[in-house]
N, C-alpha and C. Protein backbone atom coordinates (compact mmCIF):
# COMPACT_ATOMS: atom_id res chain seq x y z
N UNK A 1 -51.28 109.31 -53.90
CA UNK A 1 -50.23 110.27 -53.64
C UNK A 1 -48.94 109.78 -54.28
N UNK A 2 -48.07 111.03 -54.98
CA UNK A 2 -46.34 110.73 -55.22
C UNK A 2 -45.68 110.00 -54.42
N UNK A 3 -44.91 108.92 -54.80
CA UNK A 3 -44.16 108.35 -53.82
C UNK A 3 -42.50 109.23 -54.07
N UNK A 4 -42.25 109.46 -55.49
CA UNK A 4 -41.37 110.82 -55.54
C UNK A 4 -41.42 111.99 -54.69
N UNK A 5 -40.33 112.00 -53.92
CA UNK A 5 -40.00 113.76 -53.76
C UNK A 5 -38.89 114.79 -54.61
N UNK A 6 -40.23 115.57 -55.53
CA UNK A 6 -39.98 116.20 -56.42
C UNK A 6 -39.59 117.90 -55.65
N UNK A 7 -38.79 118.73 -56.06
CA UNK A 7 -38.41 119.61 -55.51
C UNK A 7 -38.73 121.04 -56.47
N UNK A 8 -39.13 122.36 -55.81
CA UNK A 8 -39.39 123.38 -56.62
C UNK A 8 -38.03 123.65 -57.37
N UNK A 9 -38.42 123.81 -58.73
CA UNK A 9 -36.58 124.71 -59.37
C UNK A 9 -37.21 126.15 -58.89
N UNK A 10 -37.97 126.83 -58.57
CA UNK A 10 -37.62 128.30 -58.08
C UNK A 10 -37.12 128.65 -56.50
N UNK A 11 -38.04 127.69 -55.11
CA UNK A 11 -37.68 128.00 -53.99
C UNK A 11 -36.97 126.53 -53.38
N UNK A 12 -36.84 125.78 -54.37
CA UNK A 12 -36.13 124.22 -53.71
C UNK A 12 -37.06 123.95 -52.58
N UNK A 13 -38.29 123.84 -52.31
CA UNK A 13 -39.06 123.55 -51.45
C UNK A 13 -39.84 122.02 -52.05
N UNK A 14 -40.76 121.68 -51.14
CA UNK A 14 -41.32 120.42 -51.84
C UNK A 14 -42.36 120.68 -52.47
N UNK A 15 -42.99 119.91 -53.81
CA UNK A 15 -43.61 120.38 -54.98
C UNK A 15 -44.45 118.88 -55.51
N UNK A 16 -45.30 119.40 -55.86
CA UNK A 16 -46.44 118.04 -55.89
C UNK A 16 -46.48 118.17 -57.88
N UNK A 17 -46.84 116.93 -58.05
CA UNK A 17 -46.97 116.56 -59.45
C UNK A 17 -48.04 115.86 -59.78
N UNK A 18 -48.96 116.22 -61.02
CA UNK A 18 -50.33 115.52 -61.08
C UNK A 18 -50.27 115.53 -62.73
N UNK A 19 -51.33 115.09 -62.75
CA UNK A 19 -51.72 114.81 -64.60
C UNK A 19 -53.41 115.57 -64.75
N UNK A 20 -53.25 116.36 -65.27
CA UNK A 20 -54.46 117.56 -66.09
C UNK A 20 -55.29 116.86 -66.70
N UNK A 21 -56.66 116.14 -66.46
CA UNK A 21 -57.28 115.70 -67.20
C UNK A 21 -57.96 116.22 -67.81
N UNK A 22 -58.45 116.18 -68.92
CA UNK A 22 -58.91 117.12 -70.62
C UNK A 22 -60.28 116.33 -70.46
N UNK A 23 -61.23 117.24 -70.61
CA UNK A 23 -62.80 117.00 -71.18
C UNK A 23 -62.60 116.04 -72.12
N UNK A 24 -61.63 115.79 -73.18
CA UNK A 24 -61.65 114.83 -73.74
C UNK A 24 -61.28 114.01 -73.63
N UNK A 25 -61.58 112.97 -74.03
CA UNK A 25 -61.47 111.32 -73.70
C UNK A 25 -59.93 111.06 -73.96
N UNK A 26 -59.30 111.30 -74.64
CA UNK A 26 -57.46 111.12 -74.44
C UNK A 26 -56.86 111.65 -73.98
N UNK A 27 -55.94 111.23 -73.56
CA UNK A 27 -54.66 111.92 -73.08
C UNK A 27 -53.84 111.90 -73.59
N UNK A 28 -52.93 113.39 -73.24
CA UNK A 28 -51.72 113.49 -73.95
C UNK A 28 -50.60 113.74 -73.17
N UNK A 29 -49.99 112.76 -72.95
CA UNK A 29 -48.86 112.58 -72.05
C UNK A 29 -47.53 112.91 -72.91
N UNK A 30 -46.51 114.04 -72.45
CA UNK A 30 -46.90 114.67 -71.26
C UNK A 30 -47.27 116.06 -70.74
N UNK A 31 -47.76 116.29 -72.40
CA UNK A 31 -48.19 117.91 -72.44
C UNK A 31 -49.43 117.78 -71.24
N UNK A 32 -50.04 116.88 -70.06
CA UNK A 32 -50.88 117.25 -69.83
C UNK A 32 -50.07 116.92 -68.23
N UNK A 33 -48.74 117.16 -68.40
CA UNK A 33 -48.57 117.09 -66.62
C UNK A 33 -48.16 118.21 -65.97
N UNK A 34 -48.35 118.64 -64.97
CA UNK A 34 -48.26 119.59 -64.20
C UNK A 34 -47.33 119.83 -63.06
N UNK A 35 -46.66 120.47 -62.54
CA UNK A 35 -45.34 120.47 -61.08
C UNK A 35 -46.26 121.82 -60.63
N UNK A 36 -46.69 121.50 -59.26
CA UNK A 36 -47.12 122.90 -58.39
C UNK A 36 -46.11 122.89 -56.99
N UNK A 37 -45.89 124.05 -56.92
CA UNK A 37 -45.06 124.20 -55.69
C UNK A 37 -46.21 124.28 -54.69
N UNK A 38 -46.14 123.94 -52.93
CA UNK A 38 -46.21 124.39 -51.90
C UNK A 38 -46.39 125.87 -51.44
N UNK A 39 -45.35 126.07 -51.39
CA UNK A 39 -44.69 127.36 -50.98
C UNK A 39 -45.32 128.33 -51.68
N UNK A 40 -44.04 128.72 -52.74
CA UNK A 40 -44.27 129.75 -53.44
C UNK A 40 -44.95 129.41 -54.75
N UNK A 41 -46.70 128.38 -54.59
CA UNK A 41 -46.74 128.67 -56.15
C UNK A 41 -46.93 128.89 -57.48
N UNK A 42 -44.96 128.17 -57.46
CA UNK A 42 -44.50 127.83 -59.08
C UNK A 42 -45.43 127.14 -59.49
N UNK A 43 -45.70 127.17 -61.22
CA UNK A 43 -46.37 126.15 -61.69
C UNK A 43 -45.78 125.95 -63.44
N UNK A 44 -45.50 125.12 -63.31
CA UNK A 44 -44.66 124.34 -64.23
C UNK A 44 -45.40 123.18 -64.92
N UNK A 45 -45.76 123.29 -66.44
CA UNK A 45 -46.77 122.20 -67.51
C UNK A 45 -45.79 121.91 -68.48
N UNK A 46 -46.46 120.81 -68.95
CA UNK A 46 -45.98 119.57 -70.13
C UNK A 46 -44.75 119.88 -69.94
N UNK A 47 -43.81 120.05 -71.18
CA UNK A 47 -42.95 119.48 -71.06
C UNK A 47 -41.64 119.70 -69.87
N UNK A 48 -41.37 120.70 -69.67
CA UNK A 48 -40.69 120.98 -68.84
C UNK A 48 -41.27 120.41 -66.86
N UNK A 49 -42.19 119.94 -66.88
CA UNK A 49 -42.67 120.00 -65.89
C UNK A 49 -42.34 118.64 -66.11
N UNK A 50 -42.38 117.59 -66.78
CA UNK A 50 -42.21 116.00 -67.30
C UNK A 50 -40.37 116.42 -67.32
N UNK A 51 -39.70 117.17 -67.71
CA UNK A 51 -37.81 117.16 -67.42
C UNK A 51 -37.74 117.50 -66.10
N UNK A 52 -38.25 118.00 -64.95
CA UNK A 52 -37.88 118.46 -63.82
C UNK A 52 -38.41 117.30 -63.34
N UNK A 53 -39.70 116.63 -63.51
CA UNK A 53 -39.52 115.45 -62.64
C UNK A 53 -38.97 113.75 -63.39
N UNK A 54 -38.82 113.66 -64.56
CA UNK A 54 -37.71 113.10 -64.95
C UNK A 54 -36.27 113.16 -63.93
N UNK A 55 -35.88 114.15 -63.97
CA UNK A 55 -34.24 114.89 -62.70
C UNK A 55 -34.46 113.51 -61.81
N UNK A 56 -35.49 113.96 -61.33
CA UNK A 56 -35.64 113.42 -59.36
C UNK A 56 -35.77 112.33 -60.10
N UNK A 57 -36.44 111.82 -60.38
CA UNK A 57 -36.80 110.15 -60.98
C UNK A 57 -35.44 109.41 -61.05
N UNK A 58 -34.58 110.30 -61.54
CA UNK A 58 -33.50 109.09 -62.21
C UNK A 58 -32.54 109.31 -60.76
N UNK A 59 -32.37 110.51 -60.42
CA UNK A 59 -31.85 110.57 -59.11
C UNK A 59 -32.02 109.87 -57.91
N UNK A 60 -33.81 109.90 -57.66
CA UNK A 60 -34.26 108.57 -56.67
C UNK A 60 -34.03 107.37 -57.05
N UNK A 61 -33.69 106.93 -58.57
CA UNK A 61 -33.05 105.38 -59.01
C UNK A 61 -32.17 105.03 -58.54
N UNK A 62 -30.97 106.25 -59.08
CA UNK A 62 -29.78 106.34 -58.49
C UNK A 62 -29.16 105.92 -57.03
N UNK A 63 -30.09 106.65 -55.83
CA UNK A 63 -29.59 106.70 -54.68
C UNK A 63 -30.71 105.39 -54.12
N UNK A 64 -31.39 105.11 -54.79
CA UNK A 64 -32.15 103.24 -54.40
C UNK A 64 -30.75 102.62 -54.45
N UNK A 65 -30.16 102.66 -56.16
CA UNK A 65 -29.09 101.90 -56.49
C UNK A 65 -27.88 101.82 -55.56
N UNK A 66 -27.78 103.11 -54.96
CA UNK A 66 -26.44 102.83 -54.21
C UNK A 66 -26.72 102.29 -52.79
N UNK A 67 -28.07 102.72 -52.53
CA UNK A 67 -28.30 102.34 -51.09
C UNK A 67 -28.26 100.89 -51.35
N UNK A 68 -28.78 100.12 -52.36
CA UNK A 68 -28.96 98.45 -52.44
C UNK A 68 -27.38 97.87 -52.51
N UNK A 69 -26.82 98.72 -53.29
CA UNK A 69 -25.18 98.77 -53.53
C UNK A 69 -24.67 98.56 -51.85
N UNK A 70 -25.01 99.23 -51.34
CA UNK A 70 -24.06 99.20 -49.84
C UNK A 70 -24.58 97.78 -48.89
N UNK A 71 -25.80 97.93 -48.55
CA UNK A 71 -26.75 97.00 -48.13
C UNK A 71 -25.72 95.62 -48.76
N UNK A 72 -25.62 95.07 -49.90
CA UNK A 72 -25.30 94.22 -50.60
C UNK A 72 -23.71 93.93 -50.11
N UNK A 73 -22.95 95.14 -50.37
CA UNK A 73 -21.46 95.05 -49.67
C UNK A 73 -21.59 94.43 -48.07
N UNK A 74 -22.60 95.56 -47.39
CA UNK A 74 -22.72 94.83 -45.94
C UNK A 74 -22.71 93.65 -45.53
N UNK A 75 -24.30 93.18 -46.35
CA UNK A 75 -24.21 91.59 -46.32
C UNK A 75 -22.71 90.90 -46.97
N UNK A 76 -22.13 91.27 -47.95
CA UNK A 76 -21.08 90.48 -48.50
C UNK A 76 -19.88 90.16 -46.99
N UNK A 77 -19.58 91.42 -46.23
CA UNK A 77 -19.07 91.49 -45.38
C UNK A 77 -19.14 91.01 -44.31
N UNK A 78 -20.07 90.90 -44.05
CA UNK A 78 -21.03 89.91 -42.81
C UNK A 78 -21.05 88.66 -43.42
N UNK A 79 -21.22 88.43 -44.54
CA UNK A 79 -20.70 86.86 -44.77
C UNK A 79 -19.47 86.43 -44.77
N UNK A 80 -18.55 87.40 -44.95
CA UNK A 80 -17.01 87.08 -45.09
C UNK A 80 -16.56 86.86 -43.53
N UNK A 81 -17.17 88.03 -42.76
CA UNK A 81 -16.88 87.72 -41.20
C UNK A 81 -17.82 86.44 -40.66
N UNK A 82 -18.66 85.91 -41.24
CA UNK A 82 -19.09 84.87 -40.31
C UNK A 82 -18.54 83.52 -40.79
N UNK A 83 -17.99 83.89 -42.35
CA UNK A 83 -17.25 82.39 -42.66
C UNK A 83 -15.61 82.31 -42.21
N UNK A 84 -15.30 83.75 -41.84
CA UNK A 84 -13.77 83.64 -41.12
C UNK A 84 -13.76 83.15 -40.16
N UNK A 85 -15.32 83.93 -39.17
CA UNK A 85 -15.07 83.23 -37.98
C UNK A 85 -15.35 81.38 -37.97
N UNK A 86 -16.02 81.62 -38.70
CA UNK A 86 -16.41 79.84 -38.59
C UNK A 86 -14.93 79.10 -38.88
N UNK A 87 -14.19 79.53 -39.78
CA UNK A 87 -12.97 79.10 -40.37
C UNK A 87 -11.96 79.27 -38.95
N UNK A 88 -11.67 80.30 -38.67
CA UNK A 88 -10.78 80.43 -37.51
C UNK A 88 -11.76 79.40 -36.22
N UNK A 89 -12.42 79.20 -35.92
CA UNK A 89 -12.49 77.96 -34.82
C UNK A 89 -12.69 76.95 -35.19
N UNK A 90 -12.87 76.24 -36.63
CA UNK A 90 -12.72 75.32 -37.15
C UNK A 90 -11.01 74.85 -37.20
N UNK A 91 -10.13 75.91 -37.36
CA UNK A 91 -8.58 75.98 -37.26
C UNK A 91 -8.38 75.81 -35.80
N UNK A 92 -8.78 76.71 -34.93
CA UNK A 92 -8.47 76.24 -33.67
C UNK A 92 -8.77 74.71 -32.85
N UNK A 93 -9.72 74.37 -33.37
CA UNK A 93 -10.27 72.97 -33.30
C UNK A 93 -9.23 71.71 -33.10
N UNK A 94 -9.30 71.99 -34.76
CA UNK A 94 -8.07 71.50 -35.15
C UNK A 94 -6.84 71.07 -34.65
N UNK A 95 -5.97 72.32 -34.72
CA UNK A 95 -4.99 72.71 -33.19
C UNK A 95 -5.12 71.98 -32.55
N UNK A 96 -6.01 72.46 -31.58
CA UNK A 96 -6.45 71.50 -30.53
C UNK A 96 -6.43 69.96 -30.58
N UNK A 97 -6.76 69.75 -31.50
CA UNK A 97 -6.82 68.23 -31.61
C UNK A 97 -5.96 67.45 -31.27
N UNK A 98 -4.75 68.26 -32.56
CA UNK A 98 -3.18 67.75 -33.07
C UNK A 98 -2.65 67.88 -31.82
N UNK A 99 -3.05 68.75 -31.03
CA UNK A 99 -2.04 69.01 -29.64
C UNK A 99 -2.50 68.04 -28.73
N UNK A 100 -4.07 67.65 -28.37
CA UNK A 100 -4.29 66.62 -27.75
C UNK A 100 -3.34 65.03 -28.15
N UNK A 101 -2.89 65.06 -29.62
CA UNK A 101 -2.67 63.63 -29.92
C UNK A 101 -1.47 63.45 -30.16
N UNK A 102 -1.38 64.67 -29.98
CA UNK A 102 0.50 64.96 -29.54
C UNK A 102 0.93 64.31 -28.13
N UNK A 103 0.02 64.84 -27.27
CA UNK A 103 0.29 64.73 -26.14
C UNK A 103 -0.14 63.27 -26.08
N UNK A 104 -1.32 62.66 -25.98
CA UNK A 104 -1.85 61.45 -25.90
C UNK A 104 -0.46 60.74 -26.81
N UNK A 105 0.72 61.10 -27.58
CA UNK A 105 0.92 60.15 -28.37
C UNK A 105 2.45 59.73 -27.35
N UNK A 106 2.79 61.30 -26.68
CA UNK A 106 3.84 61.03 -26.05
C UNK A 106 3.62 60.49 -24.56
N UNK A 107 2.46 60.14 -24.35
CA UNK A 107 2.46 59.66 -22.92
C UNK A 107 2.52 57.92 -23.14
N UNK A 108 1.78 57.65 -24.88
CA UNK A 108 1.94 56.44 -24.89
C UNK A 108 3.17 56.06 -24.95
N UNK A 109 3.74 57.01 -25.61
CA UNK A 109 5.71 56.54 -25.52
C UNK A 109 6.21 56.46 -24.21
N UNK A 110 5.85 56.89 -23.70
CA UNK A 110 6.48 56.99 -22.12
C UNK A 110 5.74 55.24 -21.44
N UNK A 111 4.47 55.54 -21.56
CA UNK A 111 3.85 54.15 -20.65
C UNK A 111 3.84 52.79 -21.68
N UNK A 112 4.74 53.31 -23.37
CA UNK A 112 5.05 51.80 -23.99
C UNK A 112 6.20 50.99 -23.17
N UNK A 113 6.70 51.97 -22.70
CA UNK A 113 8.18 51.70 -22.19
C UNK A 113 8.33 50.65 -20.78
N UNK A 114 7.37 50.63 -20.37
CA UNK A 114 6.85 49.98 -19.13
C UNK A 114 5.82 49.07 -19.20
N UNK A 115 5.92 47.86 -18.00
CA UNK A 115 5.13 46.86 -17.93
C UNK A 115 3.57 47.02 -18.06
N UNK A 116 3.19 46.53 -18.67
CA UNK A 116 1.31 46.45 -18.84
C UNK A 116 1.07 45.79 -17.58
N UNK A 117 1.55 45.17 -16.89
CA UNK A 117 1.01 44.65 -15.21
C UNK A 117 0.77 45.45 -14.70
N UNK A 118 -0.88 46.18 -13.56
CA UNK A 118 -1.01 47.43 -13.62
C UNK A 118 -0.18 47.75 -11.79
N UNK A 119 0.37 46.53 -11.49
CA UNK A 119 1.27 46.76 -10.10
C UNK A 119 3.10 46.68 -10.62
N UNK A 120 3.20 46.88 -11.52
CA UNK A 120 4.61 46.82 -11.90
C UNK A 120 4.93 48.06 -12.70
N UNK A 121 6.35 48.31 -11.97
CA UNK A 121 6.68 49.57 -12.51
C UNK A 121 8.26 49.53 -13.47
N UNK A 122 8.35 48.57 -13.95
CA UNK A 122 9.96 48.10 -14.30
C UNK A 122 9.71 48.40 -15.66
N UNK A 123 10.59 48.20 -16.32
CA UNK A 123 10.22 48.75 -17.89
C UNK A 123 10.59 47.44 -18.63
N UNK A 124 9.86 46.88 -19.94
CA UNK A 124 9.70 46.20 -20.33
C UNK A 124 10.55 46.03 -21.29
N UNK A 125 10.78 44.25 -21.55
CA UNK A 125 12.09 43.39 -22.22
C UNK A 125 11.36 43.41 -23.90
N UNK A 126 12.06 43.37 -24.44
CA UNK A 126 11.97 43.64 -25.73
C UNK A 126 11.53 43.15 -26.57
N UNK A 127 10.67 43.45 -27.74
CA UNK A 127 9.77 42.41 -27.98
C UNK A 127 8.48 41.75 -27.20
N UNK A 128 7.78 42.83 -25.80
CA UNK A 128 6.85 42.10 -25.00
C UNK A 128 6.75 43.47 -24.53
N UNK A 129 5.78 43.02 -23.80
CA UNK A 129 4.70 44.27 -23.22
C UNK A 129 5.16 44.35 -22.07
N UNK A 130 5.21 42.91 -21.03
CA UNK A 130 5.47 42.81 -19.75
C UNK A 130 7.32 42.80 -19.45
N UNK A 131 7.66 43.27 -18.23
CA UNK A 131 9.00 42.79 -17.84
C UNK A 131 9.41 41.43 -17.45
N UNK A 132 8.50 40.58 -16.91
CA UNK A 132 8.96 39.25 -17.52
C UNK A 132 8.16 38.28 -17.26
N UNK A 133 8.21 36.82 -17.57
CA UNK A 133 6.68 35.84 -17.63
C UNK A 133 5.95 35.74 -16.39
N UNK A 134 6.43 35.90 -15.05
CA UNK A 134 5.69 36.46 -13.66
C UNK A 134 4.38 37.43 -13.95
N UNK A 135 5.03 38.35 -14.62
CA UNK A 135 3.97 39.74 -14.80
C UNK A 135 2.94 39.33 -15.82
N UNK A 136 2.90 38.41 -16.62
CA UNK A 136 2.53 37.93 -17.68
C UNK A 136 1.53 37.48 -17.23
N UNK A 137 2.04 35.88 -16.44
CA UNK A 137 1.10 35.28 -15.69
C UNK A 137 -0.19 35.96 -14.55
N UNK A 138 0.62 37.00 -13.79
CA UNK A 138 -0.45 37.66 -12.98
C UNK A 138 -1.79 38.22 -13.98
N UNK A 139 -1.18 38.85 -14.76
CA UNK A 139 -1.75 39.45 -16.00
C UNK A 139 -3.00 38.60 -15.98
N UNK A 140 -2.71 37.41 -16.78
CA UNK A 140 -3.70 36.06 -17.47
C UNK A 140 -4.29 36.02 -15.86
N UNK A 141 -4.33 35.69 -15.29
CA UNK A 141 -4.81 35.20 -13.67
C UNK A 141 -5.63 36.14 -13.63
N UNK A 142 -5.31 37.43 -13.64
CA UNK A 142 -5.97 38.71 -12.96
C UNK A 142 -7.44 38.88 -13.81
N UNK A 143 -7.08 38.73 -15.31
CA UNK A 143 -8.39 38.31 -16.27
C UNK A 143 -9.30 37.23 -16.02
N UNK A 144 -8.49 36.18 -15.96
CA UNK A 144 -9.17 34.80 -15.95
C UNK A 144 -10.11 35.14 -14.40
N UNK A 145 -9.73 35.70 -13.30
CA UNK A 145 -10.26 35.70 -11.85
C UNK A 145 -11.58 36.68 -12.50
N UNK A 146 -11.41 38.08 -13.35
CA UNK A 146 -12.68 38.89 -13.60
C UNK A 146 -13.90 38.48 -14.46
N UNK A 147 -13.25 37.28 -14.83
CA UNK A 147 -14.27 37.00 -16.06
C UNK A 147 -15.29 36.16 -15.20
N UNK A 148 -14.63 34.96 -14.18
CA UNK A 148 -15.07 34.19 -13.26
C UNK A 148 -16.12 35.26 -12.53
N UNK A 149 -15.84 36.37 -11.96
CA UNK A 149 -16.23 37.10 -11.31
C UNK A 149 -17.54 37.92 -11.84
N UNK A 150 -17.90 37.87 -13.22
CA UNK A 150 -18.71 38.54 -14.49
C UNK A 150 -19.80 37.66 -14.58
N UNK A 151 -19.73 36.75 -14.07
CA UNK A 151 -20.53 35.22 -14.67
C UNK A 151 -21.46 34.81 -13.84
């Protein structure tokens, strides 16, 4: 069977197309093709019957072509939206990050400012971590007692 749908030129109805085979052993394409209507029919040979379904032929190319045409845009579009989106939370990410190490950067400013002794709250002499060699010492003690304690 036609995978073309060929159409009558007298009632625009649907119309079947075949090839006339001759007692003789050749063929003559396309004085030997035929358009029969359904409906009302029409019957339409060689050549003109080979230009009317020529029409539809290039027409069904045509509307393949645009349908693959759109299909193709779709996908293009659907790739553009799935690499935006990937892009926009890859950006938000991001963001996120800078704002975490923003924050993480200003809390270290705040707790540089103060004694590393984790019972002292005084803010620290300059050039040193601790507020002064007391806190230091607890410090070393407080290690030296966990390591004892590890063992």
């Amino acid at each position: 069977m036609n995978k073309l749908k060929v159409k009558c030129p007298k009632c625009n109805d649907n119309a079947r197309f075949y090839r006339q085979r001759n007692r003789k052993a050749g063929s003559d394409f396309p004085n030997d093709l035929i358009l029969e209507c359904y409906t009302c029919g029409f019957r339409s040979y060689s050549k003109v019957a080979f230009a009317t379904i020529e029409k539809y032929r290039i027409a069904e190319e045509e509307r393949q072509l645009a349908i693959s045409a759109e299909l193709k845009i779709k996908k293009a579009k659907e790739t553009k939206r799935i690499n935006l989106e990937a892009k926009l939370a890859k950006e938000a990410k991001r963001v996120a990050k800078v704002k975490k190490l923003s924050e993480e950067r200003e809390i270290a400013k705040i707790l540089a400012e103060y004694c590393k002794w984790k019972e002292c709250d005084k803010s620290r002499r300059i050039n040193s971590i601790y507020c002064s060699t007391t806190c230091s010492n607890k410090n070393a003690r407080d290690r030296y007692n966990k390591r004892l304690a590890a063992v």
